[in-house]
PDB file of N, CA and C in Angstrom:
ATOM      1  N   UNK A   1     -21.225  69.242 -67.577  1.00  0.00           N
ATOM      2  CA  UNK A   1     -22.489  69.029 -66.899  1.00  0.00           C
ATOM      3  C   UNK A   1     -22.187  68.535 -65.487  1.00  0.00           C
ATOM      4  N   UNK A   2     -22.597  69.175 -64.766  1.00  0.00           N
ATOM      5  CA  UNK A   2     -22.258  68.855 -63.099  1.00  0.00           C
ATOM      6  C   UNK A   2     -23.335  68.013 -62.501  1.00  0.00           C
ATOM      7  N   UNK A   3     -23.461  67.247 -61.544  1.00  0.00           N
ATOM      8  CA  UNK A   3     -24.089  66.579 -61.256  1.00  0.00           C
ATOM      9  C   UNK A   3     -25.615  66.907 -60.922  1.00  0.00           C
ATOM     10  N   UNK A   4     -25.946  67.685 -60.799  1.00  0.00           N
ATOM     11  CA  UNK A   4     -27.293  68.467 -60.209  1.00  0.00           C
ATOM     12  C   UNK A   4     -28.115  68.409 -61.714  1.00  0.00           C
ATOM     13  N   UNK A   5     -27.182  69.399 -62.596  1.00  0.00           N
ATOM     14  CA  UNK A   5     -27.939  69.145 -64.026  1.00  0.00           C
ATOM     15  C   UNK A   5     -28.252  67.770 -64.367  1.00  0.00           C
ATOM     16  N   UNK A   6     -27.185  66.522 -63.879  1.00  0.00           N
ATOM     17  CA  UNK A   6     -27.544  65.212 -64.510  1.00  0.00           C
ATOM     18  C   UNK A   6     -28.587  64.676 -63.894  1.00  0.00           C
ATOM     19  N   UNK A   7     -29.030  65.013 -62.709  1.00  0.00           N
ATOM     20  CA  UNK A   7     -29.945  64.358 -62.475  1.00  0.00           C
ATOM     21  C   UNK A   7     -31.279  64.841 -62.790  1.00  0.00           C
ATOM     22  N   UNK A   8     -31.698  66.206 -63.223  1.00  0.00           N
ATOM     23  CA  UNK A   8     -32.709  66.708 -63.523  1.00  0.00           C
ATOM     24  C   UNK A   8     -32.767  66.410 -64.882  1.00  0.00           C
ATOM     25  N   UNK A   9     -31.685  66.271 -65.165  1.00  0.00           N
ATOM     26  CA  UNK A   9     -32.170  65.564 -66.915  1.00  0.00           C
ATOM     27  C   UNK A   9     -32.712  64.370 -66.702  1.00  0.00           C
ATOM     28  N   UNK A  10     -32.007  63.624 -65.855  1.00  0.00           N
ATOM     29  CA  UNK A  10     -32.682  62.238 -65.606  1.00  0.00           C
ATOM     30  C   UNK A  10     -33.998  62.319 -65.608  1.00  0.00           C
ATOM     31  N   UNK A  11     -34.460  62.726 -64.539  1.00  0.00           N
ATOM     32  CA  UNK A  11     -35.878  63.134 -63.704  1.00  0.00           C
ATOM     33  C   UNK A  11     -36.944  63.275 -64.724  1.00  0.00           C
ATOM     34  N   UNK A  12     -36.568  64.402 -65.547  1.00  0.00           N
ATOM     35  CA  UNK A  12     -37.530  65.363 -66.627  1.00  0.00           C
ATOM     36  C   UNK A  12     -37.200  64.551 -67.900  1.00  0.00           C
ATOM     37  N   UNK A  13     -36.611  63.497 -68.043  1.00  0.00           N
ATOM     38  CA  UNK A  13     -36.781  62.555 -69.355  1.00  0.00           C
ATOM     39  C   UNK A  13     -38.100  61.985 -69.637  1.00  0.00           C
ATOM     40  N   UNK A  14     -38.619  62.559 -70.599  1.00  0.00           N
ATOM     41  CA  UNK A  14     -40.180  62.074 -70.935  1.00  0.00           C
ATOM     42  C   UNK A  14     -40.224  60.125 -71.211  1.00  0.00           C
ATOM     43  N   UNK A  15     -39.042  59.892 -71.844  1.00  0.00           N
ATOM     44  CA  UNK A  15     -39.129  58.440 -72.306  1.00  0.00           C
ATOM     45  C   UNK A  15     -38.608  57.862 -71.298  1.00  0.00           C
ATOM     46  N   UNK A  16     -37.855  57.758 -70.263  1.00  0.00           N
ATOM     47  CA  UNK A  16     -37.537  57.467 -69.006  1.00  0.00           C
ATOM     48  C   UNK A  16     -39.002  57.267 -68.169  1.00  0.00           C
ATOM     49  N   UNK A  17     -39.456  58.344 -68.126  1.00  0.00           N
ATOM     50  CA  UNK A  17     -40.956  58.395 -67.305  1.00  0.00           C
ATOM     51  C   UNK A  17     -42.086  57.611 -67.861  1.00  0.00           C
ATOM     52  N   UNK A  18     -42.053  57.328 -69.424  1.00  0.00           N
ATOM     53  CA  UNK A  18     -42.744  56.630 -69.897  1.00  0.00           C
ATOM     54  C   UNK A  18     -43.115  55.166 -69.763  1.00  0.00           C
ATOM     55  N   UNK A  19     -41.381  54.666 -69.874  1.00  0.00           N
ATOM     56  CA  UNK A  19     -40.859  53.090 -69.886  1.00  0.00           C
ATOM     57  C   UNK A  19     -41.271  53.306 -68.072  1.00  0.00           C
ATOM     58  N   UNK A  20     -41.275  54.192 -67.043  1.00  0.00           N
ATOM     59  CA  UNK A  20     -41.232  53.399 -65.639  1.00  0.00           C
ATOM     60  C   UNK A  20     -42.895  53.670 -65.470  1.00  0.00           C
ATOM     61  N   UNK A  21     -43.789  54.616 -65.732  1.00  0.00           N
ATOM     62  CA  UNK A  21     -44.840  54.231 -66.215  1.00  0.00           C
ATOM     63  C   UNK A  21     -45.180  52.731 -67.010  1.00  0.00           C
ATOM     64  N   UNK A  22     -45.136  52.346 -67.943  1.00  0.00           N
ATOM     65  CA  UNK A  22     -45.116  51.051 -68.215  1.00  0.00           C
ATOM     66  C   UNK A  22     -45.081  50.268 -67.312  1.00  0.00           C
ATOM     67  N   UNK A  23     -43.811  50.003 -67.168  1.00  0.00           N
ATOM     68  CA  UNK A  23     -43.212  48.746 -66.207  1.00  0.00           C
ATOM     69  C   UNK A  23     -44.446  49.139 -64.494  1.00  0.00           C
ATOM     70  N   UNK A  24     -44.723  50.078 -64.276  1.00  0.00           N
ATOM     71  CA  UNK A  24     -45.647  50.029 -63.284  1.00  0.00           C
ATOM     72  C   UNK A  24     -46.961  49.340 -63.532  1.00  0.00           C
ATOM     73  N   UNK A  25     -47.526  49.791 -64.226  1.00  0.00           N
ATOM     74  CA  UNK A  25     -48.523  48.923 -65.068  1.00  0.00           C
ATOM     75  C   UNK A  25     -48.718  47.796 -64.650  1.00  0.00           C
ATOM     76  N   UNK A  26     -47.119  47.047 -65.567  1.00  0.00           N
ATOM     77  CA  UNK A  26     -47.137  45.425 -65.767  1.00  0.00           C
ATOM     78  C   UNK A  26     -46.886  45.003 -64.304  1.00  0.00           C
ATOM     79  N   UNK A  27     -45.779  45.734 -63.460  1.00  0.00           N
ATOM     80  CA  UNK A  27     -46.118  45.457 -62.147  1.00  0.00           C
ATOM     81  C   UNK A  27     -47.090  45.010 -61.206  1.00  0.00           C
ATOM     82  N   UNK A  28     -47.916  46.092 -61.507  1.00  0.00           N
ATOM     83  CA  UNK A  28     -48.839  45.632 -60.739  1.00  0.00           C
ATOM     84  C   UNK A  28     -50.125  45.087 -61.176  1.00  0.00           C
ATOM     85  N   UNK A  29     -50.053  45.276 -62.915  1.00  0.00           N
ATOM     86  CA  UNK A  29     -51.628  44.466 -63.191  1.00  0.00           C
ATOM     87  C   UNK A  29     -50.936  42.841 -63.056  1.00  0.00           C
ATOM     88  N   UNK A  30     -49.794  42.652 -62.971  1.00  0.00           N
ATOM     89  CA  UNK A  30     -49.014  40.842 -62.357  1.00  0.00           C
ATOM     90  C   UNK A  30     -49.773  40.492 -61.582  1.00  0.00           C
ATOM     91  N   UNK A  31     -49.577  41.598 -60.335  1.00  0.00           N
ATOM     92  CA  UNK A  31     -49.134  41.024 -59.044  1.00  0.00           C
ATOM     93  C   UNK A  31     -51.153  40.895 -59.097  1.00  0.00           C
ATOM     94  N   UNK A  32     -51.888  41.971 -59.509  1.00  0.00           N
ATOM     95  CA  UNK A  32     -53.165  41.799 -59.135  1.00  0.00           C
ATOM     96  C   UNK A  32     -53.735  41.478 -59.761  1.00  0.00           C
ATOM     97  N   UNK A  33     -53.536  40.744 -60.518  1.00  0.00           N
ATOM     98  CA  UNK A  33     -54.409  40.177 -62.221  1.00  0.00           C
ATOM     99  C   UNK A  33     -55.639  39.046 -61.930  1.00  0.00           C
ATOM    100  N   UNK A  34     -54.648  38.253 -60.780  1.00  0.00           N
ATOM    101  CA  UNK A  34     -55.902  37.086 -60.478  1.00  0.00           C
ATOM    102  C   UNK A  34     -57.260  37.381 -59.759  1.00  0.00           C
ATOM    103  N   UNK A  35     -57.014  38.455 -59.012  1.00  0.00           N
ATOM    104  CA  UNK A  35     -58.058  38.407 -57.937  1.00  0.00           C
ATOM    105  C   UNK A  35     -58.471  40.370 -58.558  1.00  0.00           C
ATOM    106  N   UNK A  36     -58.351  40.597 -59.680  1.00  0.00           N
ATOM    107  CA  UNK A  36     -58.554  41.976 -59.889  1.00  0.00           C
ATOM    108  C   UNK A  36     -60.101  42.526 -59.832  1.00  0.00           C
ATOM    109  N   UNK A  37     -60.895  41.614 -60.461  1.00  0.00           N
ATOM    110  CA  UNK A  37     -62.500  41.665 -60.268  1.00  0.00           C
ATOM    111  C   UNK A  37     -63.058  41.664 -59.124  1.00  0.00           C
ATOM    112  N   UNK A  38     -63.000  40.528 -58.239  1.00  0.00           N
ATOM    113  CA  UNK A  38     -62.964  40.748 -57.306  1.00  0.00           C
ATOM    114  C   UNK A  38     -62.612  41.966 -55.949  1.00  0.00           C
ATOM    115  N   UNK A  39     -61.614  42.005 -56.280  1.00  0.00           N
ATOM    116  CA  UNK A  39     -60.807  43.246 -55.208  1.00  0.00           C
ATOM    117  C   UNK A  39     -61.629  44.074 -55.501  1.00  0.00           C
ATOM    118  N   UNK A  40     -62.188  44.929 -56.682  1.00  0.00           N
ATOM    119  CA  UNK A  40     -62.637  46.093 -57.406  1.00  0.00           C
ATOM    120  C   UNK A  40     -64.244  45.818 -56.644  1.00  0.00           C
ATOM    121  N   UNK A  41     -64.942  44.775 -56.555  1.00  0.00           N
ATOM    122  CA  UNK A  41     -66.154  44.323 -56.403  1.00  0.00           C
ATOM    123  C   UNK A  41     -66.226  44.712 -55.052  1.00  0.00           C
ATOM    124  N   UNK A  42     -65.335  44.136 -54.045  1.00  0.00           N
ATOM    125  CA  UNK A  42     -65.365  43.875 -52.352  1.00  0.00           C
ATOM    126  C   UNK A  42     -64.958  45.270 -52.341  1.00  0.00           C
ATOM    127  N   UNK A  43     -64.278  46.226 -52.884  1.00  0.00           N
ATOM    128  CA  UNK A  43     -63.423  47.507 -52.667  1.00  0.00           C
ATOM    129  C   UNK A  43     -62.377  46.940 -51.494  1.00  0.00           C
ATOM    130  N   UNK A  44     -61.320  45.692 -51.807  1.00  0.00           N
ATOM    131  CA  UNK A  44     -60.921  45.450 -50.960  1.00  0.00           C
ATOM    132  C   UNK A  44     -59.090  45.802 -51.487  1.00  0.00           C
ATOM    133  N   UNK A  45     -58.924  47.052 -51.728  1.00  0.00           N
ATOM    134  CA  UNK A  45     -57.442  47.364 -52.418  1.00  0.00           C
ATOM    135  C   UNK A  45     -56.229  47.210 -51.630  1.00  0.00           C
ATOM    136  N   UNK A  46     -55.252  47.395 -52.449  1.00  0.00           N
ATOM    137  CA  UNK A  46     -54.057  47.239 -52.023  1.00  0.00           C
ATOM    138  C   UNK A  46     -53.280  47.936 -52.522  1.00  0.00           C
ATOM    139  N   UNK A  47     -51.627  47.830 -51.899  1.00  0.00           N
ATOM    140  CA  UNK A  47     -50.874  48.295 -52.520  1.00  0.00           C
ATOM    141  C   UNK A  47     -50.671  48.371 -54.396  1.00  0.00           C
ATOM    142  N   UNK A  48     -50.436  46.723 -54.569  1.00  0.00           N
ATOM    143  CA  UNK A  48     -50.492  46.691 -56.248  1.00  0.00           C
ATOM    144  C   UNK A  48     -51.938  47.347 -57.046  1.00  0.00           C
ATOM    145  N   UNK A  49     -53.118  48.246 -56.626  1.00  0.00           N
ATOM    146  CA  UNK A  49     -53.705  48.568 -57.127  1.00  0.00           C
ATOM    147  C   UNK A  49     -53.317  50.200 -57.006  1.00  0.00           C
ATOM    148  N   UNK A  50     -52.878  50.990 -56.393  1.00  0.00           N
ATOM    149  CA  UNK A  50     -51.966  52.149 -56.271  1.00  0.00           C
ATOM    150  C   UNK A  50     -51.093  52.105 -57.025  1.00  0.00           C
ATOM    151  N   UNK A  51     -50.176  51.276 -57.470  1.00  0.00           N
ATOM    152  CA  UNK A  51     -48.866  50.985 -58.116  1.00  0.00           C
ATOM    153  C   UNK A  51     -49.652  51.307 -59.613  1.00  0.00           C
ATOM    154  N   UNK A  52     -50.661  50.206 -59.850  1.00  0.00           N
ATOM    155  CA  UNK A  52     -51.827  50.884 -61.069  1.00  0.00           C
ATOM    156  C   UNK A  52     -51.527  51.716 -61.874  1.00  0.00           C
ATOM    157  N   UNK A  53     -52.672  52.321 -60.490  1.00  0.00           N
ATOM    158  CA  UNK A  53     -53.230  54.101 -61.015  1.00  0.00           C
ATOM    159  C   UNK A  53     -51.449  55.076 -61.410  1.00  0.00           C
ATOM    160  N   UNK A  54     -50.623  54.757 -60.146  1.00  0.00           N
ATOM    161  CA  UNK A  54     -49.337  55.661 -60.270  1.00  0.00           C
ATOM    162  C   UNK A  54     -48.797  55.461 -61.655  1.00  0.00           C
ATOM    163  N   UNK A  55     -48.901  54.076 -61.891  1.00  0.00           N
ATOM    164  CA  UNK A  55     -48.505  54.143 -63.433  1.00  0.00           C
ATOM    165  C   UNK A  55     -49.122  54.296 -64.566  1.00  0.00           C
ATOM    166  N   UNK A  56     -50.473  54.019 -64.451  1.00  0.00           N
ATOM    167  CA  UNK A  56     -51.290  55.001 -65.330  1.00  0.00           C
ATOM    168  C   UNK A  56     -50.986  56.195 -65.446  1.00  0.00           C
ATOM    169  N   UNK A  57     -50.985  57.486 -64.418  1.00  0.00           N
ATOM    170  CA  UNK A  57     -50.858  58.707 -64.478  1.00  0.00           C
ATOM    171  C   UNK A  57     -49.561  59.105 -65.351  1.00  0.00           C
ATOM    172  N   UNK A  58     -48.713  58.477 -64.799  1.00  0.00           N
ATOM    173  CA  UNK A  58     -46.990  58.720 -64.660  1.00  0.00           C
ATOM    174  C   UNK A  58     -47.150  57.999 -66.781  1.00  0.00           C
ATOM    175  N   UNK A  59     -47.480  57.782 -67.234  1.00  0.00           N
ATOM    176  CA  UNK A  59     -47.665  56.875 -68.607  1.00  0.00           C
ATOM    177  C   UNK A  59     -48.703  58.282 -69.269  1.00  0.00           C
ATOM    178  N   UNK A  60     -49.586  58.378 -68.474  1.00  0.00           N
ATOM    179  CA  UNK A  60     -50.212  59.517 -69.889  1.00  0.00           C
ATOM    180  C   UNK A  60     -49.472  60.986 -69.675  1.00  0.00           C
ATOM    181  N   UNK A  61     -49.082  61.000 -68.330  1.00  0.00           N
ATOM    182  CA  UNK A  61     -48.525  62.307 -68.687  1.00  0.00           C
ATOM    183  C   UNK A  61     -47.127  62.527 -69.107  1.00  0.00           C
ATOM    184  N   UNK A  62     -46.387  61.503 -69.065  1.00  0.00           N
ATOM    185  CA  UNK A  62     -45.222  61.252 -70.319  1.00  0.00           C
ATOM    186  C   UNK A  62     -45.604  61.488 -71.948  1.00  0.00           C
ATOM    187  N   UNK A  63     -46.861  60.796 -72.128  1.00  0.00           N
ATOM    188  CA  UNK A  63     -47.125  60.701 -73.124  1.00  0.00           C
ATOM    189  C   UNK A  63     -47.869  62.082 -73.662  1.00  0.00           C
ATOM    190  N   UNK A  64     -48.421  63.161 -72.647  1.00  0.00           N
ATOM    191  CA  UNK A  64     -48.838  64.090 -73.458  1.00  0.00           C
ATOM    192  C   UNK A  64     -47.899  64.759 -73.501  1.00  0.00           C
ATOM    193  N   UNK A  65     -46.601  65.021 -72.846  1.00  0.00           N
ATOM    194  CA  UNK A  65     -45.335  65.630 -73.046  1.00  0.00           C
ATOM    195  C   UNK A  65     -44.423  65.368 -74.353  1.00  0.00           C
ATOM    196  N   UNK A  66     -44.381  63.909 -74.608  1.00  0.00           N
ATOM    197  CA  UNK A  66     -44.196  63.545 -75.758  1.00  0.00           C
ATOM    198  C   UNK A  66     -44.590  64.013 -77.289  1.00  0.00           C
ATOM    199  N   UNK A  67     -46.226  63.993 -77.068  1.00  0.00           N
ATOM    200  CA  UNK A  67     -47.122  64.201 -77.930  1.00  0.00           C
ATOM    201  C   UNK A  67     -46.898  65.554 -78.726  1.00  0.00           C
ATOM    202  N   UNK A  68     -46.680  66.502 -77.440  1.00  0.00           N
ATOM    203  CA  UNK A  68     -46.538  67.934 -77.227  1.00  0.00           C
ATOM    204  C   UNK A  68     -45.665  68.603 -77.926  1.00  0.00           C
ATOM    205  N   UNK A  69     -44.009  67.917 -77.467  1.00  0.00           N
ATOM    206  CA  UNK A  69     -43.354  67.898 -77.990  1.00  0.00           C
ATOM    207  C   UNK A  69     -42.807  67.011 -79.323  1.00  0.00           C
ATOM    208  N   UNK A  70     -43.780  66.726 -80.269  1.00  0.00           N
ATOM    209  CA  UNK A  70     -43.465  65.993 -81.549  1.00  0.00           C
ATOM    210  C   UNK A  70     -44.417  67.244 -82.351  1.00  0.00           C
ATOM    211  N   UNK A  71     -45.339  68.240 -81.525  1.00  0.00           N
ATOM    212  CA  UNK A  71     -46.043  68.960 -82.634  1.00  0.00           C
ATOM    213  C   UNK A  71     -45.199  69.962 -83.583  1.00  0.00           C
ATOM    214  N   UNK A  72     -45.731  70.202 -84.275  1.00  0.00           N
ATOM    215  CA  UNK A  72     -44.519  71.621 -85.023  1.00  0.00           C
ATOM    216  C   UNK A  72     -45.397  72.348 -85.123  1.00  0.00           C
TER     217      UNK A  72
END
């Protein structure tokens, strides 16, 4: 396996994409947890509310790849 292949395996790892989905999440519902009602209320966003959504997305669409691939 030459290096080009290793990294597209990397890349296209559904459970890789999953766990950094996650960890985005916890990232940023941390960093914005205190003042999250608020921010949402004023529409006054930020970076850690992007970080969010990116890991929302990046989390379900791991997960319908997953899903996908467990059907028979």
């Amino acid at each position: 396996m030459n290096f080009r292949e290793l990294l597209i395996n990397i890349a296209e790892n559904n459970y890789l994409n999953l766990f950094v989905g996650i960890f985005l999440c916890y990232c940023g519902l941390n960093e914005a947890w205190g003042a999250l009602h608020e921010d949402i209320r004023s529409l006054n966003f930020g970076a850690h509310h992007g970080i969010i959504v990116i890991g929302l997305i990046n989390t379900f669409k791991s997960l319908s790849h997953i899903i996908k691939g467990t059907k028979t």
